[in-house]
N, C-alpha and C. Protein backbone atom coordinates (compact mmCIF):
# COMPACT_ATOMS: atom_id res chain seq x y z
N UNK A 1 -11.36 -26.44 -11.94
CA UNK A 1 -12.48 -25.51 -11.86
C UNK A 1 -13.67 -26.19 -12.53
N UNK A 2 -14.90 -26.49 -11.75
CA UNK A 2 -15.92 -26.92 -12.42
C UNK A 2 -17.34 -26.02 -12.96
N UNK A 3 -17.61 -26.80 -13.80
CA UNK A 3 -18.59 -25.57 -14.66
C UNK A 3 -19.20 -24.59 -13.76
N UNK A 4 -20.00 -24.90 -12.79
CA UNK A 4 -20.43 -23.83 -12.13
C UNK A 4 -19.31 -22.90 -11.68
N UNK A 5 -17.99 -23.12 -11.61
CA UNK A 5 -17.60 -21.69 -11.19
C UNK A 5 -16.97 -21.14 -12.58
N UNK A 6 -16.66 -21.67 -13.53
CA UNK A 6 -17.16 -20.86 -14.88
C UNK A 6 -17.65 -19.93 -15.12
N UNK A 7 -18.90 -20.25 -14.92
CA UNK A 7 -20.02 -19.75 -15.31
C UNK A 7 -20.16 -18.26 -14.42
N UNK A 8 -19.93 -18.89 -12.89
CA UNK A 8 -19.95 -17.28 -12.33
C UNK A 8 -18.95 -16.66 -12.38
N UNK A 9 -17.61 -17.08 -12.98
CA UNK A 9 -16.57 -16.40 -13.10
C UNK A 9 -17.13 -15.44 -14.51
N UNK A 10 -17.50 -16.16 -15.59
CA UNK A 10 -18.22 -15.90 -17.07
C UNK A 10 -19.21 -14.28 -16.82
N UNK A 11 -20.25 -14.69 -15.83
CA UNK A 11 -21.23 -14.01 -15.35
C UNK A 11 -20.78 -12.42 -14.46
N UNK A 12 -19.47 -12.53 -14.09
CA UNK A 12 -18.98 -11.35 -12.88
C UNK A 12 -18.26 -10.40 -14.07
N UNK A 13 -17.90 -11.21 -14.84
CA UNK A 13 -17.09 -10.69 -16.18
C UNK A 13 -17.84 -9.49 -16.92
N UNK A 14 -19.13 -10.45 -16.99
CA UNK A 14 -20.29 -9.64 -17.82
C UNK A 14 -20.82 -8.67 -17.37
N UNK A 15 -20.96 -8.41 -15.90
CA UNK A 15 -21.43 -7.13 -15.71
C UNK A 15 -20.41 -6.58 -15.13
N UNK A 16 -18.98 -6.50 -14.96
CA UNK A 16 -18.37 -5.34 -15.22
C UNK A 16 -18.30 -4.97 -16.64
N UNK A 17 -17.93 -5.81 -17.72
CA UNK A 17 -18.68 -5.05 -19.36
C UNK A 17 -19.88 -4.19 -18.76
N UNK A 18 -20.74 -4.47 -18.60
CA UNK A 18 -22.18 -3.92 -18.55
C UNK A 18 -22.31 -2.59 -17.66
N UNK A 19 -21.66 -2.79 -16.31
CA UNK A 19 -21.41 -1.61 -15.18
C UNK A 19 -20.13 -0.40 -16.06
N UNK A 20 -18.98 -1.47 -16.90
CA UNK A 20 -18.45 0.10 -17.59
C UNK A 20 -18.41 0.13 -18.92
N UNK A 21 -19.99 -0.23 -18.98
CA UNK A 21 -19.71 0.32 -20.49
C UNK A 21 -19.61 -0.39 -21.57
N UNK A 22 -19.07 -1.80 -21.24
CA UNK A 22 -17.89 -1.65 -22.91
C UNK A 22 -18.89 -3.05 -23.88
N UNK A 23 -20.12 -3.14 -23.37
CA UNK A 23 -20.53 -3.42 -24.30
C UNK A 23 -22.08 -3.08 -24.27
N UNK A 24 -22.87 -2.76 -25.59
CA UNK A 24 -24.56 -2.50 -24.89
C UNK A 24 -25.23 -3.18 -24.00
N UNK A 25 -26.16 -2.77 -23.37
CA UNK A 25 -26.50 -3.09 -22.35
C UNK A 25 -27.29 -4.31 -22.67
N UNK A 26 -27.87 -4.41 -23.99
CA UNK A 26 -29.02 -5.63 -24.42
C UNK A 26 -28.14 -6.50 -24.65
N UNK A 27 -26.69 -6.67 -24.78
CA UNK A 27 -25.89 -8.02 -25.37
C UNK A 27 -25.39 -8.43 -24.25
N UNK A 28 -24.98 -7.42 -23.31
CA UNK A 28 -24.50 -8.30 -21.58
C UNK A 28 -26.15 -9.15 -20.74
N UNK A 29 -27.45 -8.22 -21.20
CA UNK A 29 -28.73 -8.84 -20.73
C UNK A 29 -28.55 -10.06 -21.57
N UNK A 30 -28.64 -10.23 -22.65
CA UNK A 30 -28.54 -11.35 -23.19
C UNK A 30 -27.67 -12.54 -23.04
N UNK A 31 -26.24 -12.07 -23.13
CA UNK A 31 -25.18 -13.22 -22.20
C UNK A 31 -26.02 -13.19 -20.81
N UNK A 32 -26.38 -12.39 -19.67
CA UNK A 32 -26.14 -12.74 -18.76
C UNK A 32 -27.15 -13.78 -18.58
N UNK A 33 -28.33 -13.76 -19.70
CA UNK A 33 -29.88 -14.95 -19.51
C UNK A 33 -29.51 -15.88 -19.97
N UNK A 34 -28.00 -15.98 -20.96
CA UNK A 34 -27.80 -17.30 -21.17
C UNK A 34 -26.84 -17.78 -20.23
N UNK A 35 -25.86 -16.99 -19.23
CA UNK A 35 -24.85 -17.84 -18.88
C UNK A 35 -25.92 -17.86 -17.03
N UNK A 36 -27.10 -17.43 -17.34
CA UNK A 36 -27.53 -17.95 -15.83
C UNK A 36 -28.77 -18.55 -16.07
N UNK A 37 -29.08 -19.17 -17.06
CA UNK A 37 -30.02 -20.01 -17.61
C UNK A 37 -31.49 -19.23 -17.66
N UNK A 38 -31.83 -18.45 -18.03
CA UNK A 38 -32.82 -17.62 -18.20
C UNK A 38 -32.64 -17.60 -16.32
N UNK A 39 -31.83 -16.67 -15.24
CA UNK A 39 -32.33 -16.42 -14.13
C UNK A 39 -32.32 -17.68 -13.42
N UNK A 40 -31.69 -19.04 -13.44
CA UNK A 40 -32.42 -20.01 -12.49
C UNK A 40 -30.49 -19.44 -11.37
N UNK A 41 -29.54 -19.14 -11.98
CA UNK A 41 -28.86 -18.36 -11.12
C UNK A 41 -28.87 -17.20 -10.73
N UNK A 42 -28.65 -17.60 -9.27
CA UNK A 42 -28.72 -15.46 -8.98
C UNK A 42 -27.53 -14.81 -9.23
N UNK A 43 -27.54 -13.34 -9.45
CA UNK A 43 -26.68 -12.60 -9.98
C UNK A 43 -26.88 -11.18 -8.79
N UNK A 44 -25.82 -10.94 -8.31
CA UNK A 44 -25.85 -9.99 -7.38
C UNK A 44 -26.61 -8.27 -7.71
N UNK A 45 -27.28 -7.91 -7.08
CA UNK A 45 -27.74 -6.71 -7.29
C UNK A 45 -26.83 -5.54 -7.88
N UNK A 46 -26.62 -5.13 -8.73
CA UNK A 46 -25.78 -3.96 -9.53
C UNK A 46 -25.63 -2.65 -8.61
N UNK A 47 -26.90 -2.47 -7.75
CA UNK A 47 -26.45 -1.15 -6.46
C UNK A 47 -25.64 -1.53 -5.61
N UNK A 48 -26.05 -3.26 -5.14
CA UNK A 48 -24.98 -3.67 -4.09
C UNK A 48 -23.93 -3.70 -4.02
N UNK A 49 -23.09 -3.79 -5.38
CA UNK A 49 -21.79 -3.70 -6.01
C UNK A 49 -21.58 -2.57 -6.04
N UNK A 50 -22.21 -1.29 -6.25
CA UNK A 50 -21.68 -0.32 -6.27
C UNK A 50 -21.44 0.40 -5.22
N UNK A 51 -22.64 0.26 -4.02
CA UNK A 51 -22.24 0.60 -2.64
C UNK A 51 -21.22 0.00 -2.17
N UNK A 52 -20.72 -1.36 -2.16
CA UNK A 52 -19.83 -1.85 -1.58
C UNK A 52 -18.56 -1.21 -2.50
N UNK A 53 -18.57 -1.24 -3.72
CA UNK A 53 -17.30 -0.36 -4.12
C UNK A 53 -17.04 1.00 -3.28
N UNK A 54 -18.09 1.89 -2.96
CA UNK A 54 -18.05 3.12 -3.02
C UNK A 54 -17.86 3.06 -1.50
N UNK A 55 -18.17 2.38 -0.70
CA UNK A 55 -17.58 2.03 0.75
C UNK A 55 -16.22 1.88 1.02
N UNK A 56 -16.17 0.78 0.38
CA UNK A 56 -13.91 0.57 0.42
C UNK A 56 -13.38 1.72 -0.51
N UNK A 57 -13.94 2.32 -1.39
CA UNK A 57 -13.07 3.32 -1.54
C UNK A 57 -12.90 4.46 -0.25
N UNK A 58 -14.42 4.81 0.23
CA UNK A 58 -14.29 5.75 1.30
C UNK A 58 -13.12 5.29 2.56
N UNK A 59 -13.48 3.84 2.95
CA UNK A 59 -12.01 2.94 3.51
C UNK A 59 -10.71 3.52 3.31
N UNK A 60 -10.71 2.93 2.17
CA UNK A 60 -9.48 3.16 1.41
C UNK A 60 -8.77 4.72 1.65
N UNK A 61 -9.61 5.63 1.23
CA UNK A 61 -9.55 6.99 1.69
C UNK A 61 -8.80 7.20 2.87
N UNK A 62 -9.78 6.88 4.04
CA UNK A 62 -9.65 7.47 5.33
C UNK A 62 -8.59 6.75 5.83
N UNK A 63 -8.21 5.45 5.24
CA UNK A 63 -6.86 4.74 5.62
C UNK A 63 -5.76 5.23 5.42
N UNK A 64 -5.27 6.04 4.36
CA UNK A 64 -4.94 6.70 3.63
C UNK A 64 -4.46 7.92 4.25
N UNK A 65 -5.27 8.82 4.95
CA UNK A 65 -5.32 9.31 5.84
C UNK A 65 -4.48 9.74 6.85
N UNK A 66 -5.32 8.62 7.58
CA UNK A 66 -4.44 7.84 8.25
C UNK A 66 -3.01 7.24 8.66
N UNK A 67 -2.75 6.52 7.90
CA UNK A 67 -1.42 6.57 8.13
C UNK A 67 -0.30 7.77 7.27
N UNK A 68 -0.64 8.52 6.97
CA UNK A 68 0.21 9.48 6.06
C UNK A 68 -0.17 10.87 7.74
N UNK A 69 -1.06 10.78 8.69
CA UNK A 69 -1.30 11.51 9.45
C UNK A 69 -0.94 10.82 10.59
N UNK A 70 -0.73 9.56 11.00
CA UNK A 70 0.09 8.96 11.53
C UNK A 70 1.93 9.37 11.67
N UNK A 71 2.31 9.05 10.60
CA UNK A 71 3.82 9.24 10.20
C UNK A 71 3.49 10.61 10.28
N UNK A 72 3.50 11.97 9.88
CA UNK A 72 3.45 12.94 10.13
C UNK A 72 3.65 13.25 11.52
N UNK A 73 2.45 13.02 12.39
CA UNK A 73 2.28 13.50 13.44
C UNK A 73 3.95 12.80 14.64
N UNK A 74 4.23 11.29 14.01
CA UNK A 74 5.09 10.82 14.84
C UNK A 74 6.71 11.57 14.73
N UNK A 75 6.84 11.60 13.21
CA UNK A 75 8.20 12.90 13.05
C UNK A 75 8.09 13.92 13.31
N UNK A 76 6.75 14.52 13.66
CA UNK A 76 7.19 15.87 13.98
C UNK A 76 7.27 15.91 15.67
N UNK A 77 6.45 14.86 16.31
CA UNK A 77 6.80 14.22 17.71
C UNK A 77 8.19 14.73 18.10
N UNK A 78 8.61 13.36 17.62
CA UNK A 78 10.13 13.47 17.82
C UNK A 78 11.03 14.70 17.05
N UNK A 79 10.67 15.54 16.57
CA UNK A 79 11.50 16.55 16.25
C UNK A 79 11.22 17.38 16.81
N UNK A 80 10.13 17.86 17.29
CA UNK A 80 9.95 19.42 18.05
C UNK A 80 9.65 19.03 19.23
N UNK A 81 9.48 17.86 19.86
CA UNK A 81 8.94 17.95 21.30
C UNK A 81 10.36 16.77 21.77
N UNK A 82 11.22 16.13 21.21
CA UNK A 82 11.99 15.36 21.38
C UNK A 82 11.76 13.85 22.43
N UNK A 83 10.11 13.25 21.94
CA UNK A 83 9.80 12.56 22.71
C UNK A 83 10.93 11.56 23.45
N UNK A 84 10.49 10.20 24.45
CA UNK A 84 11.24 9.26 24.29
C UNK A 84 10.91 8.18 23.01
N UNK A 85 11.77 7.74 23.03
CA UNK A 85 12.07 6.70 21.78
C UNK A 85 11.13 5.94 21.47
N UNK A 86 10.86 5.51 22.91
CA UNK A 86 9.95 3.79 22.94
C UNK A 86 8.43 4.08 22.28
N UNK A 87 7.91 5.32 22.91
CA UNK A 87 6.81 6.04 22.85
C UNK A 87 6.79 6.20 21.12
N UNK A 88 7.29 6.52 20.76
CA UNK A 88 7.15 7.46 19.06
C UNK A 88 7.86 5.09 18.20
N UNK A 89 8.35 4.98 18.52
CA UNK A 89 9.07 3.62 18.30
C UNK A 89 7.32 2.43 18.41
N UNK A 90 6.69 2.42 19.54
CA UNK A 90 5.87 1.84 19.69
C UNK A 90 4.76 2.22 19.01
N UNK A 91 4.57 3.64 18.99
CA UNK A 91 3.56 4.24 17.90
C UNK A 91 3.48 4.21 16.39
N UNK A 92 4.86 3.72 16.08
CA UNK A 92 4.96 3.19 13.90
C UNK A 92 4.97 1.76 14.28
N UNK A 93 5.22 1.14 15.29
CA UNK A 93 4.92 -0.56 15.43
C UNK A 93 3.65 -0.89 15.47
N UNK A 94 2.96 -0.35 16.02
CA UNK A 94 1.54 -0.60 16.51
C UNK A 94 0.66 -0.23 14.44
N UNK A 95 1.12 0.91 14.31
CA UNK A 95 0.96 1.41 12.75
C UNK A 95 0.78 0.82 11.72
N UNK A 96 2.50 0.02 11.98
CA UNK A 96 2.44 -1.03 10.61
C UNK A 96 2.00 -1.62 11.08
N UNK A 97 1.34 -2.58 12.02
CA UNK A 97 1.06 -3.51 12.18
C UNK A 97 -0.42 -3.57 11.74
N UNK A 98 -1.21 -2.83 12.22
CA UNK A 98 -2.42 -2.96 12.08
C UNK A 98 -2.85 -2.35 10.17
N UNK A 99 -1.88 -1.72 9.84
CA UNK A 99 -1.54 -1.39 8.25
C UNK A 99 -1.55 -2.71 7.40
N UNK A 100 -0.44 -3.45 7.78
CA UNK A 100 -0.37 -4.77 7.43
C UNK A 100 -1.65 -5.31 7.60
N UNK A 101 -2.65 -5.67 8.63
CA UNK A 101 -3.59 -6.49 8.60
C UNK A 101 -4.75 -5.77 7.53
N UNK A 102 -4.99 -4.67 7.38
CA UNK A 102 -5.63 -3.90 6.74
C UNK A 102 -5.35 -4.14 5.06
N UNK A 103 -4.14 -4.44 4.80
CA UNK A 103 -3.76 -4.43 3.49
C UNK A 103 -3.84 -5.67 3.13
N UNK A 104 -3.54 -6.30 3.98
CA UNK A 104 -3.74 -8.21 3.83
C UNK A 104 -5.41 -8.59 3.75
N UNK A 105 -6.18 -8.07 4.79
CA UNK A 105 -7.65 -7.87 4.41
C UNK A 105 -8.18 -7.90 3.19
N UNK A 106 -7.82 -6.67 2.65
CA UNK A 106 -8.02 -5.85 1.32
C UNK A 106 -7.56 -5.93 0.03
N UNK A 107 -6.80 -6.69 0.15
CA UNK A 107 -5.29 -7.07 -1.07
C UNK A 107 -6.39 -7.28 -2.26
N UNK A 108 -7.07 -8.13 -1.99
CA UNK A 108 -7.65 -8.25 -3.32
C UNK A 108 -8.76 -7.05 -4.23
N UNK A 109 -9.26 -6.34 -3.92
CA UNK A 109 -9.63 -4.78 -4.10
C UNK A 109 -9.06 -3.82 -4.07
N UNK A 110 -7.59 -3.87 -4.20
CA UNK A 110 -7.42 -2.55 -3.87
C UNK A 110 -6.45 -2.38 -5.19
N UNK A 111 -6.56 -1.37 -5.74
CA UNK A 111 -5.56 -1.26 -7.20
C UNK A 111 -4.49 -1.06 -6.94
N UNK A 112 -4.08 -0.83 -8.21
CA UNK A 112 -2.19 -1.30 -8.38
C UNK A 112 -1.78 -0.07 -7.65
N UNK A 113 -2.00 1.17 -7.91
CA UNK A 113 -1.52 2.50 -7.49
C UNK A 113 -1.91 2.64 -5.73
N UNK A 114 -2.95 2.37 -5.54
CA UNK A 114 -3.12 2.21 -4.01
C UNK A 114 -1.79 1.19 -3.17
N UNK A 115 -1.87 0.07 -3.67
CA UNK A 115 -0.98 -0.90 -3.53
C UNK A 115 0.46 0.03 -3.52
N UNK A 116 0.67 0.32 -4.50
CA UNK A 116 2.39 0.73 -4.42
C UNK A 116 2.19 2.18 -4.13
N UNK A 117 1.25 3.19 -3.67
CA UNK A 117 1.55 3.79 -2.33
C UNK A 117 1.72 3.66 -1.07
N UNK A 118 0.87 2.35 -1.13
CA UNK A 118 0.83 1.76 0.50
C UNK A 118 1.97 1.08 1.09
N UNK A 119 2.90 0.48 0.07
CA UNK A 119 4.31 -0.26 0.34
C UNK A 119 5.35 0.88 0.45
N UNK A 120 5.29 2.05 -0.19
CA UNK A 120 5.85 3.01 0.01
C UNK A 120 5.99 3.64 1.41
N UNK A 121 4.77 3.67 1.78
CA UNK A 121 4.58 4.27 2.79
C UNK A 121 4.63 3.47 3.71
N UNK A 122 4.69 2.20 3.35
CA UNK A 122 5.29 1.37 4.99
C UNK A 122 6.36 1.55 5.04
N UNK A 123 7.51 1.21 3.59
CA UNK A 123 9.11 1.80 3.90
C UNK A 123 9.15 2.85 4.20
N UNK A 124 8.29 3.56 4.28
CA UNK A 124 9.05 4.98 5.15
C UNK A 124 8.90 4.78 6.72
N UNK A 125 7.47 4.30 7.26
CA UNK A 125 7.45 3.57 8.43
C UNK A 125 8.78 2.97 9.13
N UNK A 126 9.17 1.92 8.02
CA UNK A 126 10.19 1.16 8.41
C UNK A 126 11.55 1.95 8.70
N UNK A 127 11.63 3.00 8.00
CA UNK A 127 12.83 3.84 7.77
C UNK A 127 13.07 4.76 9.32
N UNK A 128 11.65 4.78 9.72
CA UNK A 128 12.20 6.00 10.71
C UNK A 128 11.77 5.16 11.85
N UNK A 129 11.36 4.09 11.76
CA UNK A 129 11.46 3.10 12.71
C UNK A 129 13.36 2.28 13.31
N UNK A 130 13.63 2.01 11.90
CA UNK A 130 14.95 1.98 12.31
C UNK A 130 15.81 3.03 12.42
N UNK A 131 15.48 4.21 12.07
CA UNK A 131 16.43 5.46 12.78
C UNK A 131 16.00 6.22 14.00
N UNK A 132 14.67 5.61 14.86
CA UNK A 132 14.69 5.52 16.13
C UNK A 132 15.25 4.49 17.35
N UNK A 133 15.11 2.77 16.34
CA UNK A 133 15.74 2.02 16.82
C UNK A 133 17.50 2.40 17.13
N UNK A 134 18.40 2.70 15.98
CA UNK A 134 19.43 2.82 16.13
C UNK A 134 19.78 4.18 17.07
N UNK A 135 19.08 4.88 17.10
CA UNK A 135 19.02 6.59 17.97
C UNK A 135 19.12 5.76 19.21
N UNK A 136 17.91 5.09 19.49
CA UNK A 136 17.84 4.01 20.89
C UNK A 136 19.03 3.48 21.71
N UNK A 137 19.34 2.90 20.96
CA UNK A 137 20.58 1.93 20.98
C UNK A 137 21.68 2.50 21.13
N UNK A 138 22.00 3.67 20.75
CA UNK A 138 23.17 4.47 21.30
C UNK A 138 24.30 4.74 19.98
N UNK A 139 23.40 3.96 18.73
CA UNK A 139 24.31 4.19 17.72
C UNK A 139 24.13 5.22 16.80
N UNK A 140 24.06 6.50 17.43
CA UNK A 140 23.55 7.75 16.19
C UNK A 140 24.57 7.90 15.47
N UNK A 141 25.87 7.07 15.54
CA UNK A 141 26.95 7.10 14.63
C UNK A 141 26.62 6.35 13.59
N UNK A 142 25.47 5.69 13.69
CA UNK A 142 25.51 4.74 12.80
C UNK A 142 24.05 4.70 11.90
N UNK A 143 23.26 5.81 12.35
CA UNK A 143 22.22 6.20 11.69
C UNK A 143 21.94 6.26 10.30
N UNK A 144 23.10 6.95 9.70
CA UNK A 144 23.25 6.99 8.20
C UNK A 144 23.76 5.53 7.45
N UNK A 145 24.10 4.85 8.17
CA UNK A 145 24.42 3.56 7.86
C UNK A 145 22.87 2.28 7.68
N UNK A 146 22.25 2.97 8.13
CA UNK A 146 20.89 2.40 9.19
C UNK A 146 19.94 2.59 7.26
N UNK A 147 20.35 4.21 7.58
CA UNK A 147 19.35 4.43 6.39
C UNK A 147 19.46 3.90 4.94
N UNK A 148 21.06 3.77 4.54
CA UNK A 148 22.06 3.53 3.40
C UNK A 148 21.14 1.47 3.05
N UNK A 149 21.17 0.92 4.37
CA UNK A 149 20.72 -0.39 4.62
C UNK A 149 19.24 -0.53 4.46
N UNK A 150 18.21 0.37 4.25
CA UNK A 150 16.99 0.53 4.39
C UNK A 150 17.09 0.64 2.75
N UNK A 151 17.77 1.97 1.94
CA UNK A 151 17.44 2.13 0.68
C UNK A 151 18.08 0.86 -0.25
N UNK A 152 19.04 -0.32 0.69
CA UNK A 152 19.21 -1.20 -0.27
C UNK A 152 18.19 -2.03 0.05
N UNK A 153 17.38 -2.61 0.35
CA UNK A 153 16.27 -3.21 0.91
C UNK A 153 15.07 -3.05 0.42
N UNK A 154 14.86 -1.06 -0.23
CA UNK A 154 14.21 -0.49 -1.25
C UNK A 154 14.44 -1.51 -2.40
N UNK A 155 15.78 -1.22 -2.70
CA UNK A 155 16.28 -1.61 -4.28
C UNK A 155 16.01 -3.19 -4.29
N UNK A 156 16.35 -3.51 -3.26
CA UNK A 156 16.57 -5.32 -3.47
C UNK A 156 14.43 -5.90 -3.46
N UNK A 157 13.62 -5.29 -2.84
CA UNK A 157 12.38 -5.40 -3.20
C UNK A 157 11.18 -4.77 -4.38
N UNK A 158 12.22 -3.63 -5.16
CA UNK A 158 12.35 -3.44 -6.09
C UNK A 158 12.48 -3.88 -7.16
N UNK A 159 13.90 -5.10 -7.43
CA UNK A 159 14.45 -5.88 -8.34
C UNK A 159 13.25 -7.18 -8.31
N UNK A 160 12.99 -7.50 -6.67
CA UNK A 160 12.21 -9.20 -6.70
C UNK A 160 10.73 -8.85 -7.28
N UNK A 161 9.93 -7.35 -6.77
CA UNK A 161 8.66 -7.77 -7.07
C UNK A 161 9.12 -6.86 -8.57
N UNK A 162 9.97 -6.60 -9.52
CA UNK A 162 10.09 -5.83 -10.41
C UNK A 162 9.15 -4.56 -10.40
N UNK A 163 9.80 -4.01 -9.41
CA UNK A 163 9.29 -2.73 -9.42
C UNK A 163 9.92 -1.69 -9.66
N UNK A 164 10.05 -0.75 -10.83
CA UNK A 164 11.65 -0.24 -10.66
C UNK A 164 11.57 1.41 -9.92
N UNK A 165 10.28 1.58 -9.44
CA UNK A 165 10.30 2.93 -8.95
C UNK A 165 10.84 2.89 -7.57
N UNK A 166 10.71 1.63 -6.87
CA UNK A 166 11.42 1.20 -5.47
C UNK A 166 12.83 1.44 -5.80
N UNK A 167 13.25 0.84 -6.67
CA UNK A 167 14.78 0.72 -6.80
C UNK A 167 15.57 2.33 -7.24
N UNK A 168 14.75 2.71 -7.53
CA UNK A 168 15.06 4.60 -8.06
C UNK A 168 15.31 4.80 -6.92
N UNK A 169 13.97 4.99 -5.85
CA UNK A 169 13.60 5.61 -4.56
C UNK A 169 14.63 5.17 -3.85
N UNK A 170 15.30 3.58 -3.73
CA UNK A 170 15.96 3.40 -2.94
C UNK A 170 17.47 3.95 -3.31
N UNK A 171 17.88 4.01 -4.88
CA UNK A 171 18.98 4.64 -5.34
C UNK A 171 19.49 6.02 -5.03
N UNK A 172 18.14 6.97 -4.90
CA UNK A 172 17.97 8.08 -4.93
C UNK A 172 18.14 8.22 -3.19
N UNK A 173 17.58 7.10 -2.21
CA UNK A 173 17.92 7.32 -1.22
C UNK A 173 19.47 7.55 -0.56
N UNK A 174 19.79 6.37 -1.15
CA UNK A 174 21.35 6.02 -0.65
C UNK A 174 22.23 7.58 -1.16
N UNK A 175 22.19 7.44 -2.19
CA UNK A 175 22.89 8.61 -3.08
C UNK A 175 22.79 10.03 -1.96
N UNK A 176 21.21 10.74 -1.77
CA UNK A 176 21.35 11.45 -0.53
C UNK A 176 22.30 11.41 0.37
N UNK A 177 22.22 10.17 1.24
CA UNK A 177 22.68 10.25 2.44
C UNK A 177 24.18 10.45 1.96
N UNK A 178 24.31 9.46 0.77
CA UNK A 178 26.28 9.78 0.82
C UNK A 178 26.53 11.39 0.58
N UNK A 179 25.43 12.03 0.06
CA UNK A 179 26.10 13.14 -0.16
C UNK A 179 25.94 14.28 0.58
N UNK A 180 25.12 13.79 1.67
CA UNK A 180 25.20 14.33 2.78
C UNK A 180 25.95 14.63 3.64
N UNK A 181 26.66 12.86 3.91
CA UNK A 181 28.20 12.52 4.73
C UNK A 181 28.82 13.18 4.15
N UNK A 182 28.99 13.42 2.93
CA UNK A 182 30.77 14.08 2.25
C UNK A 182 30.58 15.01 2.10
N UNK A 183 29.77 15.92 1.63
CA UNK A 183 29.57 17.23 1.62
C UNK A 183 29.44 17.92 3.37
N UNK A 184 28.81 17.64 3.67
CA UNK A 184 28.17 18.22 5.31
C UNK A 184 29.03 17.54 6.88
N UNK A 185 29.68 16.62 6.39
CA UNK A 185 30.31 16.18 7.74
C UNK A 185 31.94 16.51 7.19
N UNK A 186 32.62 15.92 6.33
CA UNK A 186 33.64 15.56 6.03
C UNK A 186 34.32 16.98 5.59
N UNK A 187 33.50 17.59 4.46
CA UNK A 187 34.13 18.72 4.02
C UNK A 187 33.25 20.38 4.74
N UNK A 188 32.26 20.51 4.87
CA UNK A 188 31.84 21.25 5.81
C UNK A 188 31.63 21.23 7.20
């Protein structure tokens, strides 16, 4: 890293101090005239930063939205109108997909809590993606097996990016379904 990107790394530093707060406003003016030589560097406009924040959040928002009105609309598809497969199957493919490019876009703006709703909410994507795939396929015997394989997949991306609320979710998944099978098929 050479001095000049220092310096604007130094300089981007200083006015988020300055934009929240955390130091007076005359000591970030003052770093910022020394780390941009009295002004011979430019320093981005303080509205421009804030419109562009206040834009990707509205983004962020309506994405948000979006796919949580997406998945909605596709389970209740297939539950009350009993679409075909391919149709409701092609509609969470097309989903994540363009989800994925959106998040890959964005990755670097978007906070931790946005982030691990948004992975959440692709495993659920993924979840009823493969319990249309296997519905497809002719294996509704094997649906609960489908899902049991999804919540270890939870847990096992859970353990790698150490996340341990995945690994709950996916614990808490599996655990369901078994007690679904044994209670509701086996003994009722």
């Amino acid at each position: 890293m050479n001095n000049q990107e220092k310096n604007q790394l130094i300089i981007q530093e200083i006015l988020k101090w300055k934009e929240n707060r955390l130091l007076p406003e005359e000591q970030c003016d003052f770093l910022l005239a020394l780390y941009t030589k009295g002004g011979e560097i430019e320093i981005p406009n303080q509205s421009d930063l804030r419109k562009q924040d206040v834009s990707l959040s509205v983004w962020k928002k309506i994405h948000f939205a979006f796919i949580l009105f997406i998945l909605v609309s596709v389970i209740s598809l297939d539950y009350y109108f009993h679409s075909f497969w391919y149709i409701t199957s092609g509609i969470l493919s097309v989903t994540l997909i363009i989800n994925y490019f959106f998040y890959s876009k964005n990755r670097a703006n978007i906070s931790k809590r946005y982030r691990y709703l948004f992975i959440f909410i692709q495993f659920l994507y993924i979840l009823q993606l493969s319990v249309f795939i296997a519905d497809a396929a002719g294996l509704g015997n094997y649906i609960n097996f489908a899902i049991i394989l999804n919540g270890c997949g939870w847990i096992i991306f859970g353990y790698l990016k150490k996340l341990p609320v995945f690994k709950y979710v996916g614990a808490i998944l599996i655990i369901a379904v078994i007690t679904y099978v044994v209670f509701f098929k086996y003994i009722g």
